[in-house]
PDB file of N, CA and C in Angstrom:
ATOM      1  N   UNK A   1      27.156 -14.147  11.277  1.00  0.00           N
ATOM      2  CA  UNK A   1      26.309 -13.047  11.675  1.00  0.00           C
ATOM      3  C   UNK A   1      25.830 -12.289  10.451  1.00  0.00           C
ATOM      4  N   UNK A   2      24.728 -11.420  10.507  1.00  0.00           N
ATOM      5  CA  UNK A   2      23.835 -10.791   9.213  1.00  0.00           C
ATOM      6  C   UNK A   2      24.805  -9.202   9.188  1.00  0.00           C
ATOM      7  N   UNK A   3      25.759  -9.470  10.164  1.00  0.00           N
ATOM      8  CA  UNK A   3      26.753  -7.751   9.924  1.00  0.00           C
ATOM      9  C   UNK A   3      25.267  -7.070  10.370  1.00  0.00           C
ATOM     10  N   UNK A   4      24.527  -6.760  11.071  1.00  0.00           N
ATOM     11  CA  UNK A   4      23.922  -5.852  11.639  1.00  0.00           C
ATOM     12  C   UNK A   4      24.383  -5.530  13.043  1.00  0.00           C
ATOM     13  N   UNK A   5      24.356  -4.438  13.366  1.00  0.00           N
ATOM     14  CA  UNK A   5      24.880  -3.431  14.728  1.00  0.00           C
ATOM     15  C   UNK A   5      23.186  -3.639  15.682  1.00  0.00           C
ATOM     16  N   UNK A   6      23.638  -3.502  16.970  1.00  0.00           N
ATOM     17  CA  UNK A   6      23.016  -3.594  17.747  1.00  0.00           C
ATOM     18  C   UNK A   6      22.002  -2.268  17.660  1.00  0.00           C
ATOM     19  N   UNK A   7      22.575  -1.078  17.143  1.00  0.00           N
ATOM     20  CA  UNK A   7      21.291  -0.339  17.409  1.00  0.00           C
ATOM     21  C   UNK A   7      20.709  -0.105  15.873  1.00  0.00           C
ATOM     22  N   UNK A   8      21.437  -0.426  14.354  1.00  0.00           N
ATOM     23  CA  UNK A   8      20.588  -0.736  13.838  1.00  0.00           C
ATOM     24  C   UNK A   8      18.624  -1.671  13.438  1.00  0.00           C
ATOM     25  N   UNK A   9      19.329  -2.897  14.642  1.00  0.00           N
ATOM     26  CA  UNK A   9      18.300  -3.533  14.964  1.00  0.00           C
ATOM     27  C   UNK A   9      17.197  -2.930  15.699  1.00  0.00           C
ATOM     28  N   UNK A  10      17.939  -2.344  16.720  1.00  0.00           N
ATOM     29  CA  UNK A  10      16.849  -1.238  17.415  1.00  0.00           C
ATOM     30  C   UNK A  10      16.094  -0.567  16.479  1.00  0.00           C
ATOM     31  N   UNK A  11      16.627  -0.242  15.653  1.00  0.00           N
ATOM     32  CA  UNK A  11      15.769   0.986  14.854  1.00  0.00           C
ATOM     33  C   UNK A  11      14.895   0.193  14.249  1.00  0.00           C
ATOM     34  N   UNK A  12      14.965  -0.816  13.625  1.00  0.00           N
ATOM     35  CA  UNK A  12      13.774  -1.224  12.686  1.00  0.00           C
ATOM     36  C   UNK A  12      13.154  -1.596  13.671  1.00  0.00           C
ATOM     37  N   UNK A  13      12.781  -2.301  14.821  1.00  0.00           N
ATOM     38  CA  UNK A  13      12.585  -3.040  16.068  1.00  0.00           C
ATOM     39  C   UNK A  13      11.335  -1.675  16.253  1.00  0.00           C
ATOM     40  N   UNK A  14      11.748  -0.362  16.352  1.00  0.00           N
ATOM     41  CA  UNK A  14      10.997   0.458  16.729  1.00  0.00           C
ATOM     42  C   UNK A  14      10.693   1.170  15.513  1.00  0.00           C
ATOM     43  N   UNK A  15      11.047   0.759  14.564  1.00  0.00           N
ATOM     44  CA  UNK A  15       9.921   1.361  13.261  1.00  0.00           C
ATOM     45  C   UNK A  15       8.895   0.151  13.009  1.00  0.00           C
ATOM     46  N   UNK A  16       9.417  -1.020  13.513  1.00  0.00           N
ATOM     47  CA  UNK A  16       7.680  -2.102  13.327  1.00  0.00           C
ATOM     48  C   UNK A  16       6.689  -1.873  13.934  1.00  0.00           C
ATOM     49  N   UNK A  17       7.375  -1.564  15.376  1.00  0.00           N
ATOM     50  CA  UNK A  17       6.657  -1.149  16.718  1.00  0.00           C
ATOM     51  C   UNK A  17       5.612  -0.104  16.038  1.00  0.00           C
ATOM     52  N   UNK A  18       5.953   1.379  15.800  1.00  0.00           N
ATOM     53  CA  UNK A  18       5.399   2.128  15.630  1.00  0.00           C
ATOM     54  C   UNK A  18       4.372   1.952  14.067  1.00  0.00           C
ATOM     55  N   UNK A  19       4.859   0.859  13.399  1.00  0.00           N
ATOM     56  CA  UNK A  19       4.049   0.461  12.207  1.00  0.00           C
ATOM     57  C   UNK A  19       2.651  -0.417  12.814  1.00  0.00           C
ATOM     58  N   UNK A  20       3.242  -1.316  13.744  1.00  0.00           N
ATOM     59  CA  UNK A  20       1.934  -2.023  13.950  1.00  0.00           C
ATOM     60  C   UNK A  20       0.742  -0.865  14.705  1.00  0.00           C
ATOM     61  N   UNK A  21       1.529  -0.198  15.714  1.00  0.00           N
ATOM     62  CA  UNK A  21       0.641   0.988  16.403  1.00  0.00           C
ATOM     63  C   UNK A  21      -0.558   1.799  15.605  1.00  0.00           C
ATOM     64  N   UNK A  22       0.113   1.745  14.242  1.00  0.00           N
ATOM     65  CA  UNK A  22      -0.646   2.394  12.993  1.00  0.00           C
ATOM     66  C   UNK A  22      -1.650   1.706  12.617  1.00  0.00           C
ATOM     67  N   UNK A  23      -1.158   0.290  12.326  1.00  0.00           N
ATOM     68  CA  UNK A  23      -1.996  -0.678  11.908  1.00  0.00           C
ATOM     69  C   UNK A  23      -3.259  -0.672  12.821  1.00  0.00           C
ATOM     70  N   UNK A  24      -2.873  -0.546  14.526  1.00  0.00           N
ATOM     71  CA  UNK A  24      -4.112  -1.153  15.167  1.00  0.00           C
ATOM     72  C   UNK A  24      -4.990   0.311  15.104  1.00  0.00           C
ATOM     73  N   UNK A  25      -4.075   1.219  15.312  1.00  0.00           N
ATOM     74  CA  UNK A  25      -5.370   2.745  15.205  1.00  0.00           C
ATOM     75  C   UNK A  25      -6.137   2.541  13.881  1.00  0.00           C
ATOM     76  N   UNK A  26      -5.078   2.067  12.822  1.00  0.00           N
ATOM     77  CA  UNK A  26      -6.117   2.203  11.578  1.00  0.00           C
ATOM     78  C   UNK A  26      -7.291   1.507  11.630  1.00  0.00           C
ATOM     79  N   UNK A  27      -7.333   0.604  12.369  1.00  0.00           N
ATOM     80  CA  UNK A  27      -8.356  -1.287  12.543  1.00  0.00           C
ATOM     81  C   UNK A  27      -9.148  -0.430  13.294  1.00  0.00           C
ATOM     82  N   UNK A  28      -8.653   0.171  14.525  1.00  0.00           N
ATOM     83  CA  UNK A  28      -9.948   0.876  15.136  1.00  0.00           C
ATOM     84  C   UNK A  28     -10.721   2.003  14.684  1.00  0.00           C
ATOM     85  N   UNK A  29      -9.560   2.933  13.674  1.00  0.00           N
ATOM     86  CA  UNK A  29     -10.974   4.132  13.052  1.00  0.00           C
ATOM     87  C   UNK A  29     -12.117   3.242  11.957  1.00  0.00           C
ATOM     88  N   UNK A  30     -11.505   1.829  11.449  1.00  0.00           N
ATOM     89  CA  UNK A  30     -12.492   1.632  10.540  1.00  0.00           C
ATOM     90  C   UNK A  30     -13.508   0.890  11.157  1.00  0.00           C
ATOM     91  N   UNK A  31     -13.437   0.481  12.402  1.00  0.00           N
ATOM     92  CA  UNK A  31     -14.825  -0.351  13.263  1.00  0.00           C
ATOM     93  C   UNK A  31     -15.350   1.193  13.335  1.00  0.00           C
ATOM     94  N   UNK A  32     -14.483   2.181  14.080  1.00  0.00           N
ATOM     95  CA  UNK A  32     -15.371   3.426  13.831  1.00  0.00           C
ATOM     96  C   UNK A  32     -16.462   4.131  13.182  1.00  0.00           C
ATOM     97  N   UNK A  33     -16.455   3.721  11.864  1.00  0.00           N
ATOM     98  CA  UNK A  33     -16.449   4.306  10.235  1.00  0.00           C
ATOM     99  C   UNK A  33     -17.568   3.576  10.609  1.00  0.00           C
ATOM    100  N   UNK A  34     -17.671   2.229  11.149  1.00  0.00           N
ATOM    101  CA  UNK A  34     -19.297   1.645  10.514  1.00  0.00           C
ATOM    102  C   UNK A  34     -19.719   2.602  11.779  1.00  0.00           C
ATOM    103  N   UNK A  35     -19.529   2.822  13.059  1.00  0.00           N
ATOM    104  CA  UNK A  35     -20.566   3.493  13.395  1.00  0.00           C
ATOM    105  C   UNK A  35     -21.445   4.476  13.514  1.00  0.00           C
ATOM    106  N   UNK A  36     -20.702   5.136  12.613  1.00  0.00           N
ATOM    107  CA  UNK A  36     -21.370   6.581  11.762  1.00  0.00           C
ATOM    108  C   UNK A  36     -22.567   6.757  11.067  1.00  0.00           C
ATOM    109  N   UNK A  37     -22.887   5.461  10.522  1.00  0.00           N
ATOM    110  CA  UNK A  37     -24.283   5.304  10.025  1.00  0.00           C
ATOM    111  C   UNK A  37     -24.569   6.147   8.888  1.00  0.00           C
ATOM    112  N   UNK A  38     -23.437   6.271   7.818  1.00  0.00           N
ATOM    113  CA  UNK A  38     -22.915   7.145   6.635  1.00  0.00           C
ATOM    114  C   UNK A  38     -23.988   6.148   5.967  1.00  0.00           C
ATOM    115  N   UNK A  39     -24.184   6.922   4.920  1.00  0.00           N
ATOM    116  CA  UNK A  39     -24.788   6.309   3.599  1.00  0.00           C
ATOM    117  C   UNK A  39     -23.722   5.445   2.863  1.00  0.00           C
ATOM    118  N   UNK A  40     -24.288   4.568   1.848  1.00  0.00           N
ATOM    119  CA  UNK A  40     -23.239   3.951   1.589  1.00  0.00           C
ATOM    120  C   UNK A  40     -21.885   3.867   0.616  1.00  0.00           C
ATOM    121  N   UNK A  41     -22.377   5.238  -0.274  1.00  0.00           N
ATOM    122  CA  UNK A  41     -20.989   5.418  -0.555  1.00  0.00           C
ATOM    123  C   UNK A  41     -20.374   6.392   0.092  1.00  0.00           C
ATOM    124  N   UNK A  42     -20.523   7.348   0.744  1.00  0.00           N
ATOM    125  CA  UNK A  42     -19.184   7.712   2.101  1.00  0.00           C
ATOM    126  C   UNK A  42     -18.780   6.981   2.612  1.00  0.00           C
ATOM    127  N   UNK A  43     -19.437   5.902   3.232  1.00  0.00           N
ATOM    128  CA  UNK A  43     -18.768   4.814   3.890  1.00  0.00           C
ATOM    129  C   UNK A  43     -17.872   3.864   3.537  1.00  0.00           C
ATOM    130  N   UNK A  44     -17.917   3.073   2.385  1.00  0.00           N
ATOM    131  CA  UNK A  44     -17.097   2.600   1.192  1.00  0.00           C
ATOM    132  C   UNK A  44     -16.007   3.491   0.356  1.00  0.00           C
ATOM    133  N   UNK A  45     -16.333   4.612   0.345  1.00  0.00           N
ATOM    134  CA  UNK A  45     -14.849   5.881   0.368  1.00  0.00           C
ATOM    135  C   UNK A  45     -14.204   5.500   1.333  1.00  0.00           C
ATOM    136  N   UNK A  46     -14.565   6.048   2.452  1.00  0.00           N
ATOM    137  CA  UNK A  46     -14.044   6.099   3.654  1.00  0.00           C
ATOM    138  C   UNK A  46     -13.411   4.887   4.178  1.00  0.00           C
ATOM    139  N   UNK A  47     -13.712   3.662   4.175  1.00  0.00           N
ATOM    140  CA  UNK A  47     -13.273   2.608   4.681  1.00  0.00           C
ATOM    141  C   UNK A  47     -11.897   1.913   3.707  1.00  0.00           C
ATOM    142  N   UNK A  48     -12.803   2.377   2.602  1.00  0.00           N
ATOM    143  CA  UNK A  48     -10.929   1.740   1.201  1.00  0.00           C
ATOM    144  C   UNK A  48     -10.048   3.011   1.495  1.00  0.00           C
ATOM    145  N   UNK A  49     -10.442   4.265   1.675  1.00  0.00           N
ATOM    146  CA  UNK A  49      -9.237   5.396   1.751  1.00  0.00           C
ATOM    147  C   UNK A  49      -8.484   4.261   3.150  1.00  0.00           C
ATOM    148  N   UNK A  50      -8.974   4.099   4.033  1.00  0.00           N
ATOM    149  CA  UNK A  50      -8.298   3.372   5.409  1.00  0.00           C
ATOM    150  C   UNK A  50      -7.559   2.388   5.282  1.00  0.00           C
ATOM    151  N   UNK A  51      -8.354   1.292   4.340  1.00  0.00           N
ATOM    152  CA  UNK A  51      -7.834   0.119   4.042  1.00  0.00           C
ATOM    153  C   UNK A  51      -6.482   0.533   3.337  1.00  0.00           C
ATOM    154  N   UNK A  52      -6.623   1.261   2.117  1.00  0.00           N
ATOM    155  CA  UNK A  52      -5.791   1.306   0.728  1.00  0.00           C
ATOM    156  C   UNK A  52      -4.114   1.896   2.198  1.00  0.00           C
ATOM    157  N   UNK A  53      -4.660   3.066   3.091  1.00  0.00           N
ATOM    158  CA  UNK A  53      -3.401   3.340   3.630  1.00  0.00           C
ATOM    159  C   UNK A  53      -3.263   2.235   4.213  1.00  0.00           C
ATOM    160  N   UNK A  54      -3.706   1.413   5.055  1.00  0.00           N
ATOM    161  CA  UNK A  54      -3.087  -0.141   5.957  1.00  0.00           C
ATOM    162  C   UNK A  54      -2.223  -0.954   4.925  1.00  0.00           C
ATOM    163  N   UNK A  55      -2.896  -1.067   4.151  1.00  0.00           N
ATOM    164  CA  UNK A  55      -2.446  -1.827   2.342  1.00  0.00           C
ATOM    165  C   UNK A  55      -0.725  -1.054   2.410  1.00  0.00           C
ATOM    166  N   UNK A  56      -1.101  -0.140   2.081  1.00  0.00           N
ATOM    167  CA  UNK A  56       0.617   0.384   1.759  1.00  0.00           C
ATOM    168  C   UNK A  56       1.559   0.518   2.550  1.00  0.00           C
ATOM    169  N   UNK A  57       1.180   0.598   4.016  1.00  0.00           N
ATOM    170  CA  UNK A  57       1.843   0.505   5.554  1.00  0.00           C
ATOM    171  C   UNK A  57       2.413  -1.059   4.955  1.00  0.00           C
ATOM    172  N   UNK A  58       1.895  -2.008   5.346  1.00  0.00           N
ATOM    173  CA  UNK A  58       2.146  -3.582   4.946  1.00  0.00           C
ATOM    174  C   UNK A  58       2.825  -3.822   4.023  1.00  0.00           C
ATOM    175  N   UNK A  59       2.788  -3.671   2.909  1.00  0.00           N
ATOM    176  CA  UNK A  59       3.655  -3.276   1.509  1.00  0.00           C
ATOM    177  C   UNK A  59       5.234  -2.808   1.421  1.00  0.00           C
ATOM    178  N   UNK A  60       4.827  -1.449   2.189  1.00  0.00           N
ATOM    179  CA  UNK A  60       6.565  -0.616   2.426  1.00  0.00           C
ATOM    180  C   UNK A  60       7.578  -1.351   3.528  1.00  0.00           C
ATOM    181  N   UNK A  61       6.389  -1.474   4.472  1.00  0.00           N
ATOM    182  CA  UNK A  61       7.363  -1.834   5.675  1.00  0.00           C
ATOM    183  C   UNK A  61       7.904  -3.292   5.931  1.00  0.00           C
ATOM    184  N   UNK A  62       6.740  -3.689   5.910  1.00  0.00           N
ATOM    185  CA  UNK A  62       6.134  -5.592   6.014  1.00  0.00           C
ATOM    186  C   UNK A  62       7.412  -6.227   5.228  1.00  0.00           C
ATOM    187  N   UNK A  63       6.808  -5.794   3.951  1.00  0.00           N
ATOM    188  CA  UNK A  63       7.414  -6.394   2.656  1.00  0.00           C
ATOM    189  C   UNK A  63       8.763  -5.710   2.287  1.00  0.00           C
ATOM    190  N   UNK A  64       9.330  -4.750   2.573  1.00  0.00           N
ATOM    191  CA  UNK A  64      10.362  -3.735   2.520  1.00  0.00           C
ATOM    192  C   UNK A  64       9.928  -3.311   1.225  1.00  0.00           C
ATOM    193  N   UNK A  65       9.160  -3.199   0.422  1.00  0.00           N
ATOM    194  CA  UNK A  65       9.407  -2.270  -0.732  1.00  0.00           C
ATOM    195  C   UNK A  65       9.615  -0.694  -0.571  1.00  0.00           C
ATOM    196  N   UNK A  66       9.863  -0.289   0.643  1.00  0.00           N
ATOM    197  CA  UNK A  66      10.042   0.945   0.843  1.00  0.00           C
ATOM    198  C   UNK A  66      11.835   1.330  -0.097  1.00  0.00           C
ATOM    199  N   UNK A  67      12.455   0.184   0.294  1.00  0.00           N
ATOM    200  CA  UNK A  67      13.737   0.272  -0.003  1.00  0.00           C
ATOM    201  C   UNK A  67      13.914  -0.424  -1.503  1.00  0.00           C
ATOM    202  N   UNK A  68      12.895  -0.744  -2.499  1.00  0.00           N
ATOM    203  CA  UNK A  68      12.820  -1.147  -4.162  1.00  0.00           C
ATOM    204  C   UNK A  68      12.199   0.065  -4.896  1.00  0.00           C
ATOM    205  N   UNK A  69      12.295   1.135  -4.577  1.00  0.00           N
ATOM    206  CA  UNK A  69      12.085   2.334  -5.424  1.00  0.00           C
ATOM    207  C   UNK A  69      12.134   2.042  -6.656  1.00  0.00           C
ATOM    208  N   UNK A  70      13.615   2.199  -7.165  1.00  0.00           N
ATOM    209  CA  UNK A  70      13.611   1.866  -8.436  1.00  0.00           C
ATOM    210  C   UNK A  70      13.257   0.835  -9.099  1.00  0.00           C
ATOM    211  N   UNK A  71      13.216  -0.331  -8.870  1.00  0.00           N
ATOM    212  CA  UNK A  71      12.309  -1.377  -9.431  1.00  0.00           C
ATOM    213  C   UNK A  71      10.934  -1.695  -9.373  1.00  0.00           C
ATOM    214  N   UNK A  72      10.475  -0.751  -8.371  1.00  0.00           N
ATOM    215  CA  UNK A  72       9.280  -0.692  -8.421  1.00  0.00           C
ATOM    216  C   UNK A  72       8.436   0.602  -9.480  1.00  0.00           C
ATOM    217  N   UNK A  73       9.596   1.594  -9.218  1.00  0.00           N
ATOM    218  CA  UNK A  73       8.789   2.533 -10.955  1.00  0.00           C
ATOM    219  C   UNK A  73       9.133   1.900 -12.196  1.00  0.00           C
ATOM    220  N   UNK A  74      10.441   1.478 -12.175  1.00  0.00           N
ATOM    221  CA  UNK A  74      10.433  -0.336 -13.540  1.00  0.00           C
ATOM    222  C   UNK A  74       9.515  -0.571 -13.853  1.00  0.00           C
ATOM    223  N   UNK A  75       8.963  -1.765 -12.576  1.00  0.00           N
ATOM    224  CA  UNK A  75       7.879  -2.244 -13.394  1.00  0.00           C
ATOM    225  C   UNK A  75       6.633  -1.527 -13.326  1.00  0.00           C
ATOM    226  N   UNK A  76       6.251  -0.452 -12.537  1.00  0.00           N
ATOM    227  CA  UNK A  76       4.935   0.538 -12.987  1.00  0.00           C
ATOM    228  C   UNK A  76       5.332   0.809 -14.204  1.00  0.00           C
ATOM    229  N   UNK A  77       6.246   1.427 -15.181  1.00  0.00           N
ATOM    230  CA  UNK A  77       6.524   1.551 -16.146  1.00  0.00           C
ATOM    231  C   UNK A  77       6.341   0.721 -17.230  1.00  0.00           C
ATOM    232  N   UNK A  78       6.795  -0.462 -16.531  1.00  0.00           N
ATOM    233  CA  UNK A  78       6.626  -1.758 -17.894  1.00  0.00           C
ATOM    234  C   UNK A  78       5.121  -1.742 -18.012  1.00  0.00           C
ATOM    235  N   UNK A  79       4.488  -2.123 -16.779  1.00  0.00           N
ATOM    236  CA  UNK A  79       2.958  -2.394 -16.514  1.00  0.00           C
ATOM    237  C   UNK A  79       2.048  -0.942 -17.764  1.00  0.00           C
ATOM    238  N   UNK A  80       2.442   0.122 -16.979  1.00  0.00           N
ATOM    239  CA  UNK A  80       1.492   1.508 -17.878  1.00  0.00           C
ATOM    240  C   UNK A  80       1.959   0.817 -19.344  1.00  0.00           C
ATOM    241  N   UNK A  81       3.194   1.055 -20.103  1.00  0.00           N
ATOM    242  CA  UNK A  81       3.419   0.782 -21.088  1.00  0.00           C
ATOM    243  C   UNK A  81       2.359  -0.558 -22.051  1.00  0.00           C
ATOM    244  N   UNK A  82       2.420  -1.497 -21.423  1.00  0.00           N
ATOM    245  CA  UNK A  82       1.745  -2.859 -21.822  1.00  0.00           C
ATOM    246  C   UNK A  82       0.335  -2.273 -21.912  1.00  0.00           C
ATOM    247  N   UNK A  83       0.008  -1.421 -20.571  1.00  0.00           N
ATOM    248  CA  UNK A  83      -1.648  -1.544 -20.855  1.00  0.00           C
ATOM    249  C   UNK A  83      -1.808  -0.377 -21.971  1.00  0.00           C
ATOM    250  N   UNK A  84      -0.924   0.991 -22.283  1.00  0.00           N
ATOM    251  CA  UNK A  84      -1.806   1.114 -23.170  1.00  0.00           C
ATOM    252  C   UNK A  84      -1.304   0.536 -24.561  1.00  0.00           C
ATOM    253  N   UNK A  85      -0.513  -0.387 -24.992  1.00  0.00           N
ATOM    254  CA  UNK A  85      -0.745  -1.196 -25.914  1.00  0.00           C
ATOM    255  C   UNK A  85      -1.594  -2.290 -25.918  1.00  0.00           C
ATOM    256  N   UNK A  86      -2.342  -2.319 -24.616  1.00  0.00           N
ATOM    257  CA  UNK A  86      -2.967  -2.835 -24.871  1.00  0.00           C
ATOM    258  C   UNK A  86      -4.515  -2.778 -25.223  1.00  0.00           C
ATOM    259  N   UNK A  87      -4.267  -1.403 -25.086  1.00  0.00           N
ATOM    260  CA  UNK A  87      -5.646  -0.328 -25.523  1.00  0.00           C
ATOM    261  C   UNK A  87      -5.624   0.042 -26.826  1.00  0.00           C
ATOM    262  N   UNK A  88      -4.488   0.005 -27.016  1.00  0.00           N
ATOM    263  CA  UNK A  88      -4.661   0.428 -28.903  1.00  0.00           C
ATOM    264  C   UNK A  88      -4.857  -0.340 -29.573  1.00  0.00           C
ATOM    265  N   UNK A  89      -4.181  -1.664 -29.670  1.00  0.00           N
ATOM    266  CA  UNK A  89      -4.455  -2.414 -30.488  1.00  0.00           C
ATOM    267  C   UNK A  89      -5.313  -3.074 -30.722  1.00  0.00           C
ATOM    268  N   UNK A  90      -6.493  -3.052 -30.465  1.00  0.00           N
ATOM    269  CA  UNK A  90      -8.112  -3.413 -30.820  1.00  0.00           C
ATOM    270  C   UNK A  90      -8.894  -2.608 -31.513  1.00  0.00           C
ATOM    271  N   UNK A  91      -8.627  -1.060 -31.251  1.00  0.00           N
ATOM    272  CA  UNK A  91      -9.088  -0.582 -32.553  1.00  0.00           C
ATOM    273  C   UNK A  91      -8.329   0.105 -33.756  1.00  0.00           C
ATOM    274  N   UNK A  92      -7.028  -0.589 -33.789  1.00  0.00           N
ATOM    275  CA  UNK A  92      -6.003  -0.885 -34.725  1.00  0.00           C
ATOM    276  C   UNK A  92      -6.849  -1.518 -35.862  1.00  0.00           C
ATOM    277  N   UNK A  93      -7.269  -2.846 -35.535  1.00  0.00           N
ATOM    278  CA  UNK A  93      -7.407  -3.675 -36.359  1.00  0.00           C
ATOM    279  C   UNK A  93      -9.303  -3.842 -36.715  1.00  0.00           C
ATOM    280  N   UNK A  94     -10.112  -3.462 -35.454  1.00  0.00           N
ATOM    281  CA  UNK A  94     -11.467  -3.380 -35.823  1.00  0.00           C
ATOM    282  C   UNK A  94     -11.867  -2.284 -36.723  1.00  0.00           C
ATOM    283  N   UNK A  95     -12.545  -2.526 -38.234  1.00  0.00           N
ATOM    284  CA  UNK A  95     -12.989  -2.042 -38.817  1.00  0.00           C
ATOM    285  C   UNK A  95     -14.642  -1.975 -39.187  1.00  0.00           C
TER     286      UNK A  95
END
């Protein structure tokens, strides 16, 4: 057995539940969004602000990175670090 309790299971059981619920309202405000007839960059705001939250719903929950905190500011850390060495060193050396 995975050593999980019966109402542990419940709980995630009804935190997917209520994740997908999110997911489908989110799917429906963005069919919404086109029918507004926004110009096109409100609309392209508006639709990645929607997307980018569905994106991170999927991410935390989906994927559990909700529960890799710390390895996930790790490697944001490693990542920032690299890029801006990787910004300096080009005009290090261009003269």
């Amino acid at each position: 057995m995975s050593g999980h309790t019966e109402a542990e299971i419940k709980k995630h059981v009804r935190t997917y539940i209520a994740v997908f619920a999110a997911l489908a309202a989110l799917t429906v405000i963005t069919v919404a969004i086109s029918y507004l007839h926004l110009s096109f960059g409100p609309a392209l705001a508006l639709a990645l602000a929607v997307a980018s939250v569905k994106a991170g719903l999927v991410a935390l929950f989906f994927m559990h990175l909700i529960t890799e905190k710390k390895a996930i500011l790790w490697l944001l850390g490693f990542t920032v670090f690299f890029f801006i060495v990787l910004l300096t060193i080009p005009p290090l050396f261009h003269h």
